[in-house]
PDB file of N, CA and C in Angstrom:
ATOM      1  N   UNK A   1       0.850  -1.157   0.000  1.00  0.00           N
ATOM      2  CA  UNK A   1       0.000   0.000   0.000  1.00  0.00           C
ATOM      3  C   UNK A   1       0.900   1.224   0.000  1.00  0.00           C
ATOM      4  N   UNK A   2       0.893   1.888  -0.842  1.00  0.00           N
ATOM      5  CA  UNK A   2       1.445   3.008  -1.231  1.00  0.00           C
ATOM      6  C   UNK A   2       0.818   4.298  -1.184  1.00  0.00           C
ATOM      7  N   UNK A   3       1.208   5.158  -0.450  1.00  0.00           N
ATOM      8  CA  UNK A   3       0.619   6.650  -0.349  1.00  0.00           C
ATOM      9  C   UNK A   3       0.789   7.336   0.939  1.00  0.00           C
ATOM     10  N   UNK A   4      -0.314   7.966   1.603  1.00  0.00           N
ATOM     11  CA  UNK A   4      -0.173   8.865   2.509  1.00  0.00           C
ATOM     12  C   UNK A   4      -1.588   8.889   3.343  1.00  0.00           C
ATOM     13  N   UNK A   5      -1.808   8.620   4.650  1.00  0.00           N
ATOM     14  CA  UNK A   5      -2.862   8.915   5.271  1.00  0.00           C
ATOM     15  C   UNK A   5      -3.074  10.645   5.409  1.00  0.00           C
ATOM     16  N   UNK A   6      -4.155  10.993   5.017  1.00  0.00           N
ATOM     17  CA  UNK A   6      -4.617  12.361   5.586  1.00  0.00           C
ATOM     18  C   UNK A   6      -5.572  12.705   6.073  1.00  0.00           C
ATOM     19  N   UNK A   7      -5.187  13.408   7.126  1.00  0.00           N
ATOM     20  CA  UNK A   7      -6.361  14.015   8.136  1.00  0.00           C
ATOM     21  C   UNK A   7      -6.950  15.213   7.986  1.00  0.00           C
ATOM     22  N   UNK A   8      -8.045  15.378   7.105  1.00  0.00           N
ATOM     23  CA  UNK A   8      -8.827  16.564   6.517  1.00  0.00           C
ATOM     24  C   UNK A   8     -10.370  17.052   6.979  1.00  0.00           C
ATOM     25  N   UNK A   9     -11.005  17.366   8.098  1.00  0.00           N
ATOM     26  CA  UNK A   9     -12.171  17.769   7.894  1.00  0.00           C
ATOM     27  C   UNK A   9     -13.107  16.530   8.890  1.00  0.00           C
ATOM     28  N   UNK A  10     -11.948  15.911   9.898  1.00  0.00           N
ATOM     29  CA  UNK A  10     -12.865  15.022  10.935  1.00  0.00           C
ATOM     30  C   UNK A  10     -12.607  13.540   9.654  1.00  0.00           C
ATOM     31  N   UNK A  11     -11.746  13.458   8.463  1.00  0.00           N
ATOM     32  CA  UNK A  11     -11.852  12.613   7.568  1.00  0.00           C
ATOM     33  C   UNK A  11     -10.513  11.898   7.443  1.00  0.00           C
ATOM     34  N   UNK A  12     -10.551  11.060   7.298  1.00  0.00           N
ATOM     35  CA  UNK A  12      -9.405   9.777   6.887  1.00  0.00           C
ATOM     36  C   UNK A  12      -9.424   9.827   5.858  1.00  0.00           C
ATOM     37  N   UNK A  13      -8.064  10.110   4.914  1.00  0.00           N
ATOM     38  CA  UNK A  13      -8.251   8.966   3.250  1.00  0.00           C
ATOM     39  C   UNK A  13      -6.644   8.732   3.205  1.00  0.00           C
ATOM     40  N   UNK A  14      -6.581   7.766   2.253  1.00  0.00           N
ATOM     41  CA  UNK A  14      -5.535   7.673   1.552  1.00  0.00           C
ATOM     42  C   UNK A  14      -5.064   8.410   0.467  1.00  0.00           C
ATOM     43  N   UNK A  15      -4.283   8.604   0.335  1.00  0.00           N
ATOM     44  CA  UNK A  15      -3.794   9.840  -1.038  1.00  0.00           C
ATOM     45  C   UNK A  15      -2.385   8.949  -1.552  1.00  0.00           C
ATOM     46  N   UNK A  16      -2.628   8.662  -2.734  1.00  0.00           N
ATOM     47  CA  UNK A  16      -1.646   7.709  -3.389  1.00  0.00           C
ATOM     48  C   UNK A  16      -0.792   8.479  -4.095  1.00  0.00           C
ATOM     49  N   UNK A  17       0.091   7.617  -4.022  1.00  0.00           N
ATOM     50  CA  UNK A  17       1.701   8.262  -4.653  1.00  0.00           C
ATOM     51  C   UNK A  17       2.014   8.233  -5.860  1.00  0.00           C
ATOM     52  N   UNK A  18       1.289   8.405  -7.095  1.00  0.00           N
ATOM     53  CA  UNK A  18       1.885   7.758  -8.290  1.00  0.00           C
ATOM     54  C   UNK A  18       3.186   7.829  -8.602  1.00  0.00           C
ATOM     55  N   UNK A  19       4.125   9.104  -7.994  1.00  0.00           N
ATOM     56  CA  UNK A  19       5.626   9.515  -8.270  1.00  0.00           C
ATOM     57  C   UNK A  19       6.184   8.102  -8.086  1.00  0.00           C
ATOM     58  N   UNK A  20       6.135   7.656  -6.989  1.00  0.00           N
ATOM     59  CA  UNK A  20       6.647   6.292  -6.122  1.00  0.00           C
ATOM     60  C   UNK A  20       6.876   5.144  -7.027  1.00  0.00           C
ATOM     61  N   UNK A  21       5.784   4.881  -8.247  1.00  0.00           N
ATOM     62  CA  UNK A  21       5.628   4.076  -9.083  1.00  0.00           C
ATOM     63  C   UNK A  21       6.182   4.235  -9.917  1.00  0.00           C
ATOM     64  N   UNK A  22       7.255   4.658 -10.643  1.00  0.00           N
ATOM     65  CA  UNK A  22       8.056   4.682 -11.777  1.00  0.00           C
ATOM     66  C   UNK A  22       8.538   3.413 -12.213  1.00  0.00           C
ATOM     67  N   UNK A  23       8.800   3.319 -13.652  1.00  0.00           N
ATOM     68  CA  UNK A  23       9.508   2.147 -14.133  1.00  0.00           C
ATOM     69  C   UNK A  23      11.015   2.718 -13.989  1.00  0.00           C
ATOM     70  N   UNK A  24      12.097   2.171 -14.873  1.00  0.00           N
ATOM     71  CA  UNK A  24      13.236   2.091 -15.200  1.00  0.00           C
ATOM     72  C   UNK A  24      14.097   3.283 -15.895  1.00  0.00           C
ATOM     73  N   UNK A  25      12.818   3.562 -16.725  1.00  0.00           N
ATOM     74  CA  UNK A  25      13.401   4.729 -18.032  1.00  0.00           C
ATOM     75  C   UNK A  25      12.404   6.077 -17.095  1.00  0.00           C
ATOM     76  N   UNK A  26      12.129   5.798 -16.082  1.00  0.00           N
ATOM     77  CA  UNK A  26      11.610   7.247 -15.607  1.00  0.00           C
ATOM     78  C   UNK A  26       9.897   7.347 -15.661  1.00  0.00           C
ATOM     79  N   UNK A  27       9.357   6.530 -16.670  1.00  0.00           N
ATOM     80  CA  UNK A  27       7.883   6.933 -16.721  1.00  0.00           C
ATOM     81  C   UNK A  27       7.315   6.832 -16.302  1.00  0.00           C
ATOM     82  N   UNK A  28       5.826   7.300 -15.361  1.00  0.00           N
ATOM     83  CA  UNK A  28       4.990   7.032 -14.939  1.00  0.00           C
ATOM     84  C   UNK A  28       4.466   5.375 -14.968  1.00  0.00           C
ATOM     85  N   UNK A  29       3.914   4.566 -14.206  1.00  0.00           N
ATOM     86  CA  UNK A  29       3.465   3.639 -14.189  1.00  0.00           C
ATOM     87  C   UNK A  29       2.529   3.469 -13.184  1.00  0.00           C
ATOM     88  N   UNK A  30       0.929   3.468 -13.355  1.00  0.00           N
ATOM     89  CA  UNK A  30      -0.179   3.594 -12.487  1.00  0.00           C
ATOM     90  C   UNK A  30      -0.526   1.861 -12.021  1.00  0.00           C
ATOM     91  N   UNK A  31      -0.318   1.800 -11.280  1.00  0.00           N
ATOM     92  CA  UNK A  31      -0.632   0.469 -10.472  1.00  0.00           C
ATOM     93  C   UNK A  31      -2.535   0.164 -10.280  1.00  0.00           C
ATOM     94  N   UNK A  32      -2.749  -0.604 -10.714  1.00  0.00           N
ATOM     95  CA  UNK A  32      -4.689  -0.657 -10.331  1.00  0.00           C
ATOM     96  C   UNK A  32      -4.601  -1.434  -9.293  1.00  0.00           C
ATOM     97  N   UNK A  33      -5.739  -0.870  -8.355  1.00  0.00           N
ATOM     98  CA  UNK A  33      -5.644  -1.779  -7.332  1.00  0.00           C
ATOM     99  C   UNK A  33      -6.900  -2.769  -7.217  1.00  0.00           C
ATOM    100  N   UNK A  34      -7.287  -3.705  -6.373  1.00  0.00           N
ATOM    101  CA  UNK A  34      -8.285  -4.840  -6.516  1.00  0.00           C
ATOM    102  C   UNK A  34      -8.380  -5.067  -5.290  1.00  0.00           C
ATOM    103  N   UNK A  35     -10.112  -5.078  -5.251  1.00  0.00           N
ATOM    104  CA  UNK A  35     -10.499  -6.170  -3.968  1.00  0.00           C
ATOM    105  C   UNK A  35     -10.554  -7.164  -3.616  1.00  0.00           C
ATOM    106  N   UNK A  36     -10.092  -7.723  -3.030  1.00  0.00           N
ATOM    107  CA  UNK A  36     -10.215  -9.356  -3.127  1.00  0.00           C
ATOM    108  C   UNK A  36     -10.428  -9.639  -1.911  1.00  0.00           C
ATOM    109  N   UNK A  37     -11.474 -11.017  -2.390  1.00  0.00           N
ATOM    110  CA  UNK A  37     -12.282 -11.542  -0.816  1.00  0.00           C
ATOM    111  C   UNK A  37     -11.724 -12.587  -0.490  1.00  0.00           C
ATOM    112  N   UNK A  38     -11.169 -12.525   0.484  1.00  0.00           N
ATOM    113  CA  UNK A  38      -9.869 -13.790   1.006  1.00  0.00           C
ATOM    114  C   UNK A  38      -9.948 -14.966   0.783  1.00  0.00           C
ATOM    115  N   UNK A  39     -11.393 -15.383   1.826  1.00  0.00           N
ATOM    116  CA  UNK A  39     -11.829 -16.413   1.894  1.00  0.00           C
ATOM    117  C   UNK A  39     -11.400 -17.358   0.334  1.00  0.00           C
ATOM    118  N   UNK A  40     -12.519 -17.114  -0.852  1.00  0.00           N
ATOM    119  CA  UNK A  40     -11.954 -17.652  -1.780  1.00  0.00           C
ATOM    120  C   UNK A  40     -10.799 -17.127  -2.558  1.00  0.00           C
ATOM    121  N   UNK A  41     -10.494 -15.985  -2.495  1.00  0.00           N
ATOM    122  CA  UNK A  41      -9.543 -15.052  -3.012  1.00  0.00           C
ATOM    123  C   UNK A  41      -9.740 -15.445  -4.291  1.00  0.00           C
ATOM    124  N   UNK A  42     -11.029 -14.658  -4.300  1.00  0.00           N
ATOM    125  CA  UNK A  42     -11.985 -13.679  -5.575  1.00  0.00           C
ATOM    126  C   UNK A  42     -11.500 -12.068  -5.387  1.00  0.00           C
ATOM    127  N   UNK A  43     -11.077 -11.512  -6.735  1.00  0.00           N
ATOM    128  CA  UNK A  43     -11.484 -10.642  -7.207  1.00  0.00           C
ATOM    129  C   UNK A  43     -12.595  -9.993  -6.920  1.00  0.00           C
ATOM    130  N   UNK A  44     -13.068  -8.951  -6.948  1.00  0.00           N
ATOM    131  CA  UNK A  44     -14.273  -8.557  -6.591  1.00  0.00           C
ATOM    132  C   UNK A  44     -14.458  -7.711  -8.389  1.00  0.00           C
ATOM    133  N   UNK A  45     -14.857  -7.967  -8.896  1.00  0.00           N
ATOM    134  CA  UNK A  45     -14.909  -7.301 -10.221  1.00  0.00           C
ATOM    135  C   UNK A  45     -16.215  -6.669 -11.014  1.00  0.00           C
ATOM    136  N   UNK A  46     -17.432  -6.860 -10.033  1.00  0.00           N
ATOM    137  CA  UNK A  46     -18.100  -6.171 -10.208  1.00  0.00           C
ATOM    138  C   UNK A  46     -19.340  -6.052  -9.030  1.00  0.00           C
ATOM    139  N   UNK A  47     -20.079  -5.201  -8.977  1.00  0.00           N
ATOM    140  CA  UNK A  47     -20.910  -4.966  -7.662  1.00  0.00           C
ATOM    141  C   UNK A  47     -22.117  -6.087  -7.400  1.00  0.00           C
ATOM    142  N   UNK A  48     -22.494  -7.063  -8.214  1.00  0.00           N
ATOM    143  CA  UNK A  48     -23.186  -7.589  -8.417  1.00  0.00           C
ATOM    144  C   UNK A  48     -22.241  -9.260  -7.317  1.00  0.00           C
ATOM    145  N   UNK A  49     -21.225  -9.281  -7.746  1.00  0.00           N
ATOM    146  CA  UNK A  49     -20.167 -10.142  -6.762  1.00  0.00           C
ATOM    147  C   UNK A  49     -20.232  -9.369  -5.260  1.00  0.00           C
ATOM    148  N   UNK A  50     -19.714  -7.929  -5.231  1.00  0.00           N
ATOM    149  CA  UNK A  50     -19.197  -7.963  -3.951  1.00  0.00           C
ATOM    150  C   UNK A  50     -20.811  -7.884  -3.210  1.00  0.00           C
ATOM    151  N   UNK A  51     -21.760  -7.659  -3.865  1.00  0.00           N
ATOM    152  CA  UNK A  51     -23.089  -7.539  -3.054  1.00  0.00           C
ATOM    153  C   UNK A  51     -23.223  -8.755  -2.374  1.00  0.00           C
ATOM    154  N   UNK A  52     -23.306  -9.663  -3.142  1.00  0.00           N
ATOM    155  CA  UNK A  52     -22.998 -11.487  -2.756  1.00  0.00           C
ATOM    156  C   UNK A  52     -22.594 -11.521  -1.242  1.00  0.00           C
ATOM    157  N   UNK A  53     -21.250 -11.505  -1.569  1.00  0.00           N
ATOM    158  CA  UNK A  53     -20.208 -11.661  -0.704  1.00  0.00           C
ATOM    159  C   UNK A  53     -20.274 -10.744   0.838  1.00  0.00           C
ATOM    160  N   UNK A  54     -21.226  -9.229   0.861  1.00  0.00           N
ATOM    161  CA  UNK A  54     -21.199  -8.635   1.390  1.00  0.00           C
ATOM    162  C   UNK A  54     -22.399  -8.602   2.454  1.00  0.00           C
ATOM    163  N   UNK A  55     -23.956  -9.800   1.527  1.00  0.00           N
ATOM    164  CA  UNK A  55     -24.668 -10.200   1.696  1.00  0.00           C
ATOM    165  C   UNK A  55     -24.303 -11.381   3.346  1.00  0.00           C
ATOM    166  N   UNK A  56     -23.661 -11.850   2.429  1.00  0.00           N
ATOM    167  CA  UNK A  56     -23.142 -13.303   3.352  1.00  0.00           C
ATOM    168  C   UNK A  56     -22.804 -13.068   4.689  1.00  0.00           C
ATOM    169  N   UNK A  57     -22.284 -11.901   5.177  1.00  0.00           N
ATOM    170  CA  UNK A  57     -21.730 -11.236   5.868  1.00  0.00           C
ATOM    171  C   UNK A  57     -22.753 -10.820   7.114  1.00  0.00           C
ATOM    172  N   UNK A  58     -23.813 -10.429   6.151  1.00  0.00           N
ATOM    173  CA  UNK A  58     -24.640  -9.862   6.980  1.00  0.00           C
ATOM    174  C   UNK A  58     -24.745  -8.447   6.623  1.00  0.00           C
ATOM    175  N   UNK A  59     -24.426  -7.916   5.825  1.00  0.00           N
ATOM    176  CA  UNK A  59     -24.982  -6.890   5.085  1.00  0.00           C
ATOM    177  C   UNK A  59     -26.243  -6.192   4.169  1.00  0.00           C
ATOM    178  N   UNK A  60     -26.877  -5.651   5.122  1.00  0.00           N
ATOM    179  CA  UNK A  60     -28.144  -4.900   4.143  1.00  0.00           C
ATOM    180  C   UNK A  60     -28.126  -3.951   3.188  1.00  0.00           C
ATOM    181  N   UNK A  61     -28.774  -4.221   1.927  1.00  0.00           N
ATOM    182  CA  UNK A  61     -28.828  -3.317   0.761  1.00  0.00           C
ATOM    183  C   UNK A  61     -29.448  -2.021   1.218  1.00  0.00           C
ATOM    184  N   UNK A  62     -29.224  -0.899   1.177  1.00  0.00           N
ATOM    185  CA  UNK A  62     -29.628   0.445   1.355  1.00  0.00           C
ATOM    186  C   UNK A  62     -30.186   0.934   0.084  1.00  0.00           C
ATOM    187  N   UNK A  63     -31.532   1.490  -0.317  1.00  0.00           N
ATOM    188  CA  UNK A  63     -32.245   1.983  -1.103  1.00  0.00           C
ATOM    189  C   UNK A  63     -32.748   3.622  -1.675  1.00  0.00           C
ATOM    190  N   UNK A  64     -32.052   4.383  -0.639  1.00  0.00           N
ATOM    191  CA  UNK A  64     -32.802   5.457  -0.318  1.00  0.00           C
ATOM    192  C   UNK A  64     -32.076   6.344  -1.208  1.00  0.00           C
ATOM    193  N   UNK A  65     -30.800   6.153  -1.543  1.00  0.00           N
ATOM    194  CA  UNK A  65     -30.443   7.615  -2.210  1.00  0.00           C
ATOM    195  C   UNK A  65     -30.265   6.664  -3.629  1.00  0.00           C
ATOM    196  N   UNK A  66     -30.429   7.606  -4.465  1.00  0.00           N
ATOM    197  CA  UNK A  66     -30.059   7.005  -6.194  1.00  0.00           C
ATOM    198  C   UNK A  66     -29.047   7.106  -6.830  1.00  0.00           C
ATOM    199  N   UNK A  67     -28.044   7.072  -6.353  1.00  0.00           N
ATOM    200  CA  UNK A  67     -26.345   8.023  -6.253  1.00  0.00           C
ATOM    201  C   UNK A  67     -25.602   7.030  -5.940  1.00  0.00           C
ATOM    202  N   UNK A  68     -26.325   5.813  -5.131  1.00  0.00           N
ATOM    203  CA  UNK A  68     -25.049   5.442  -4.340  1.00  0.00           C
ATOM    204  C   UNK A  68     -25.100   4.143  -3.787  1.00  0.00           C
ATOM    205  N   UNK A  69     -24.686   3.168  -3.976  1.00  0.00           N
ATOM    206  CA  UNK A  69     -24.811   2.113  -3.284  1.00  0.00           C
ATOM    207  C   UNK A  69     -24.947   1.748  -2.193  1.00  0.00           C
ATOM    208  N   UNK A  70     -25.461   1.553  -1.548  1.00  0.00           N
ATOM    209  CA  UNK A  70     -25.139   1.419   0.237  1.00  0.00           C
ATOM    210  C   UNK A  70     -25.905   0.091   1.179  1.00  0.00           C
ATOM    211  N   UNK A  71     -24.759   0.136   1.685  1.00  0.00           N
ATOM    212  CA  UNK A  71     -24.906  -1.162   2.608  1.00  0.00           C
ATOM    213  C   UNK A  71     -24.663  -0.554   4.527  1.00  0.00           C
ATOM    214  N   UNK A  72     -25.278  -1.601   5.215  1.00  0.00           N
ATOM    215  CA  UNK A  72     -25.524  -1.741   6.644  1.00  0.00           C
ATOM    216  C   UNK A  72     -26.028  -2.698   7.260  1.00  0.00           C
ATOM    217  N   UNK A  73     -24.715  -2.668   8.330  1.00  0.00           N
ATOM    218  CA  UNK A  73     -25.310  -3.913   8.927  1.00  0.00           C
ATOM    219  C   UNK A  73     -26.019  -3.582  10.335  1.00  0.00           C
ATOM    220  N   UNK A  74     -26.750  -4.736  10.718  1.00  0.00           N
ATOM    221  CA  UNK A  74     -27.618  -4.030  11.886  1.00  0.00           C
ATOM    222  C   UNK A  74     -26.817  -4.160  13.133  1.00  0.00           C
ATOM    223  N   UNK A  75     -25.866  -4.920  13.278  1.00  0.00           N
ATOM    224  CA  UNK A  75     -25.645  -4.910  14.692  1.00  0.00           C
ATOM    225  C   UNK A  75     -24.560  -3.988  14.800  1.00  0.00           C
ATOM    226  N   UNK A  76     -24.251  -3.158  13.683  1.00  0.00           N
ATOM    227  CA  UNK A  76     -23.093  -1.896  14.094  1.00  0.00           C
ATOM    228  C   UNK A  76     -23.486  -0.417  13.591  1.00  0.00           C
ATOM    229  N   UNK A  77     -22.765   0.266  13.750  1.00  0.00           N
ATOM    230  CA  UNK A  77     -22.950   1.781  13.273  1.00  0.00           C
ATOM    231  C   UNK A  77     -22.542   1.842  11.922  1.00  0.00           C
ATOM    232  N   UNK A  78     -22.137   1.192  11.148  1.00  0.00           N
ATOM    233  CA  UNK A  78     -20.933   1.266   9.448  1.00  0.00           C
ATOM    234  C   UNK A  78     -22.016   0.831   8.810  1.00  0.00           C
ATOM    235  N   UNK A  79     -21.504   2.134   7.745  1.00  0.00           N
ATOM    236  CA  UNK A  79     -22.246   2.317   6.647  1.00  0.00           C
ATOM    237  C   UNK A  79     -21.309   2.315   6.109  1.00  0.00           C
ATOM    238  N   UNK A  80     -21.252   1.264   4.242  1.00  0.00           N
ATOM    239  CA  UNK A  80     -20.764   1.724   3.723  1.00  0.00           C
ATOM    240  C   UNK A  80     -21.582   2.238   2.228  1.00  0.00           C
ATOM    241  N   UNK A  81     -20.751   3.546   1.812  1.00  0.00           N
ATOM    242  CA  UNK A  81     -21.278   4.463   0.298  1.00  0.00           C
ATOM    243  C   UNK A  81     -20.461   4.062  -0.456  1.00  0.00           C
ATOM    244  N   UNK A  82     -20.445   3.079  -1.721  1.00  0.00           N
ATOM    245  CA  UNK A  82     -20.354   3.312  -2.848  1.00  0.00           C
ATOM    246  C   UNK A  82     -20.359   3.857  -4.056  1.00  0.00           C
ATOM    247  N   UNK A  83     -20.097   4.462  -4.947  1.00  0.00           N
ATOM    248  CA  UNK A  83     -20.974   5.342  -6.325  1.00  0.00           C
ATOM    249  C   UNK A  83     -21.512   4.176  -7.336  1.00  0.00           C
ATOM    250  N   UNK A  84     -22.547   4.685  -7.814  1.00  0.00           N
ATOM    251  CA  UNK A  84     -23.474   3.886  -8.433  1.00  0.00           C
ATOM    252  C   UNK A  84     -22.546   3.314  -9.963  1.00  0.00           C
ATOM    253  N   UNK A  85     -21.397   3.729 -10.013  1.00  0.00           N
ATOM    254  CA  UNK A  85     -21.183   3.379 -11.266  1.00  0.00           C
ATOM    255  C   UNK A  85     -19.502   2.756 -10.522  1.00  0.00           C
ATOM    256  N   UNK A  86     -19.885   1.410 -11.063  1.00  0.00           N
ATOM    257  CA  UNK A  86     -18.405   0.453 -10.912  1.00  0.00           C
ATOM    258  C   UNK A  86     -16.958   1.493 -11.484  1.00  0.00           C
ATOM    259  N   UNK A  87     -17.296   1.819 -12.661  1.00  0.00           N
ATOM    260  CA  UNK A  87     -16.028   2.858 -12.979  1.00  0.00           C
ATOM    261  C   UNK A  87     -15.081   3.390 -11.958  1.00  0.00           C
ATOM    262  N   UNK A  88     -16.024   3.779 -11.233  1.00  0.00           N
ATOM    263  CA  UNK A  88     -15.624   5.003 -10.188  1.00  0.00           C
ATOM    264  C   UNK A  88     -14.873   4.565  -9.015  1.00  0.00           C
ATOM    265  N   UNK A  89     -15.272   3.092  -8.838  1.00  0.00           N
ATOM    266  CA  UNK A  89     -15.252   2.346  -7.595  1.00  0.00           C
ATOM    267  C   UNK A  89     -13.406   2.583  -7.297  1.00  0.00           C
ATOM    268  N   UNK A  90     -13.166   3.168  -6.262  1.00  0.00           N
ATOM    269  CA  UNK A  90     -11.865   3.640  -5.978  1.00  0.00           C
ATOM    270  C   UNK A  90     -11.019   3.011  -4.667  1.00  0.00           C
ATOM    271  N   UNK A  91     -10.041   2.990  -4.763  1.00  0.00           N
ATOM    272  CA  UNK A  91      -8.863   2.412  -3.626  1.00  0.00           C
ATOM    273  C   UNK A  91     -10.058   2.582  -2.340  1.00  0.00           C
ATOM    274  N   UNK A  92      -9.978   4.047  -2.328  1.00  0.00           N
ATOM    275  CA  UNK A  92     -10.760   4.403  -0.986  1.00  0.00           C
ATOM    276  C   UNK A  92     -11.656   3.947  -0.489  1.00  0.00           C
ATOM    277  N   UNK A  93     -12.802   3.562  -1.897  1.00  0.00           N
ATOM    278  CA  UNK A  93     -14.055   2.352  -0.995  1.00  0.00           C
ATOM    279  C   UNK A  93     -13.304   1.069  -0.575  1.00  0.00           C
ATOM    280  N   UNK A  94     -12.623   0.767  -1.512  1.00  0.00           N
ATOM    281  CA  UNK A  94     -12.281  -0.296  -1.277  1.00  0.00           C
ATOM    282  C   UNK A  94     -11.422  -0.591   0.252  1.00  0.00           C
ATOM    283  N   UNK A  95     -10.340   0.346   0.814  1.00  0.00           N
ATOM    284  CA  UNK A  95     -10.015   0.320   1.914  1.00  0.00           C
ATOM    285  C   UNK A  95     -10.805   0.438   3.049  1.00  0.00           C
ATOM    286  N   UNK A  96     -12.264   1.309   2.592  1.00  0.00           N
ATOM    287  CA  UNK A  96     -13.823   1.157   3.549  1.00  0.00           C
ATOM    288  C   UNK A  96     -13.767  -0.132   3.872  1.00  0.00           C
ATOM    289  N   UNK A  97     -14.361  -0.827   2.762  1.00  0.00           N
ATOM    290  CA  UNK A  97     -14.913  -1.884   2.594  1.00  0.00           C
ATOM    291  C   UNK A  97     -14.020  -2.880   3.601  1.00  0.00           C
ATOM    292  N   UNK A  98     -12.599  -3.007   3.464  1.00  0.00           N
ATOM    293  CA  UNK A  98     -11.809  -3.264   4.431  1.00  0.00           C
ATOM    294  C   UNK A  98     -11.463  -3.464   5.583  1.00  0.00           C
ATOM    295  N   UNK A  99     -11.946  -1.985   5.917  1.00  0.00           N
ATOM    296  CA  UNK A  99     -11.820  -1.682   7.537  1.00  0.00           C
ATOM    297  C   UNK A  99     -13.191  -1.916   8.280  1.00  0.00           C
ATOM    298  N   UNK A 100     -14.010  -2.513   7.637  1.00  0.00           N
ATOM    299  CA  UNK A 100     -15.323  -2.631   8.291  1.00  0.00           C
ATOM    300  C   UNK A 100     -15.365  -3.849   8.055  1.00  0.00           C
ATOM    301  N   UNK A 101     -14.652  -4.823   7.438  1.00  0.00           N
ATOM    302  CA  UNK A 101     -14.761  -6.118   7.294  1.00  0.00           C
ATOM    303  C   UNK A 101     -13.489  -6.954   7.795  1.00  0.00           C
ATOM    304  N   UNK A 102     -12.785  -6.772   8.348  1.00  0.00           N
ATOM    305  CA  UNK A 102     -11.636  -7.302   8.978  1.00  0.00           C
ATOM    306  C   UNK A 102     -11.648  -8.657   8.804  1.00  0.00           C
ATOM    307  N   UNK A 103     -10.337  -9.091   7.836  1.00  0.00           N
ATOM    308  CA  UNK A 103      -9.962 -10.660   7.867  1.00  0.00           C
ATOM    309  C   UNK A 103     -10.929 -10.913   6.641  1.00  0.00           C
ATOM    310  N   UNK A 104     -11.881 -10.778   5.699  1.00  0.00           N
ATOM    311  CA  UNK A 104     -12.895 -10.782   4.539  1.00  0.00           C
ATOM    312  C   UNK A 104     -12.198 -10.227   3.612  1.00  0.00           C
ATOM    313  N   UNK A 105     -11.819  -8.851   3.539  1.00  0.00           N
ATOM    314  CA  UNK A 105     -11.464  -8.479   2.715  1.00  0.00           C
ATOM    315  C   UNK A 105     -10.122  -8.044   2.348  1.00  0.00           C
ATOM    316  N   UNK A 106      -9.024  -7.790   1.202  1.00  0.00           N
ATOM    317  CA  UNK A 106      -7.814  -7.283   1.506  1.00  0.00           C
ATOM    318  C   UNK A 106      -7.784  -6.345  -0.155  1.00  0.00           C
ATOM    319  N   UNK A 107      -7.084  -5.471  -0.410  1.00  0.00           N
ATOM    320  CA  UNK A 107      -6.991  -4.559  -1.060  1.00  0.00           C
ATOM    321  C   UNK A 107      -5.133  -5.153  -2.042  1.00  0.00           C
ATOM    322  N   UNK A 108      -5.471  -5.165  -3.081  1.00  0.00           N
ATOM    323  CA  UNK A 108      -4.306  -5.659  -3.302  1.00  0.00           C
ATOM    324  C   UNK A 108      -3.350  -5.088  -4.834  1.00  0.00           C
ATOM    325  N   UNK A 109      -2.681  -5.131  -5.038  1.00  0.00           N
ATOM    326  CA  UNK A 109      -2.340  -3.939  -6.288  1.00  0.00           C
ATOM    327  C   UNK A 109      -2.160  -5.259  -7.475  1.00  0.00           C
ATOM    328  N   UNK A 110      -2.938  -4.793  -8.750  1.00  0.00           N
ATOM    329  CA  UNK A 110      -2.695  -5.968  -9.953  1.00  0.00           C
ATOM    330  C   UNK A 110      -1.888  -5.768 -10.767  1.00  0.00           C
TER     331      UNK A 110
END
C-alpha cells in the first residue's frame, strides 16, 4: 500500500503516490488496485459479486439515495457508500470496505 494517510475535515483517506511508481526509463506507471475476498480469493470485479459476498456477511442493501450504493449492517454503526457506477469504484471504498470487514477483505495492487 502506497501513499499517505490524511487528516482533513474530521476525515481519513488515503492519497496515493503515483511519483513512487516509476519504471526504469523514468515513466509514470499507475498500479490498479483490486479487492479481493480472502476467503476464496476472488477478485471482486463487479458490484453484483461484492453484493454477494457482502450479503453473506450480513450486510443490508440500502435503497434510499439514487447516487449510491449502500450497505448496513444491523448490529453496528458502518455504513458503507459506494458510487453507483463500478467505474468510479476507488482504492478508498475499497479500503472502507476493508476496515469494516476485517480478515474478509484485503486490497491488493494488480
Amino acid at each position: 500500500m502506497s501513499g499517505v494517510w490524511v487528516f482533513k475535515n474530521g476525515v481519513v483517506r488515503l492519497v496515493e503516490n503515483p511519483a513512487a511508481e516509476t519504471t526504469v526509463d523514468g515513466s509514470r506507471q499507475m498500479r490498479r488496485k483490486v479487492l479481493v475476498y480472502r476467503p476464496s480469493n476472488e477478485v471482486m470485479a463487479s458490484y453484483a459479486a461484492l453484493e454477494r459476498k457482502l450479503s453473506g456477511l450480513g450486510w443490508e442493501r440500502y435503497y434510499e439515495d439514487p447516487h449510491l450504493l449502500q450497505f448496513h449492517k444491523s448490529s453496528t454503526i458502518h455504513l458503507i457508500s459506494l458510487p453507483k457506477d463500478f467505474c468510479k469504484f476507488k482504492s478508498i471504498h475499497m479500503y472502507d470496505i476493508v476496515v469494516k470487514n476485517r480478515n474478509m477483505f484485503e486490497v491488493r495492487d494488480m
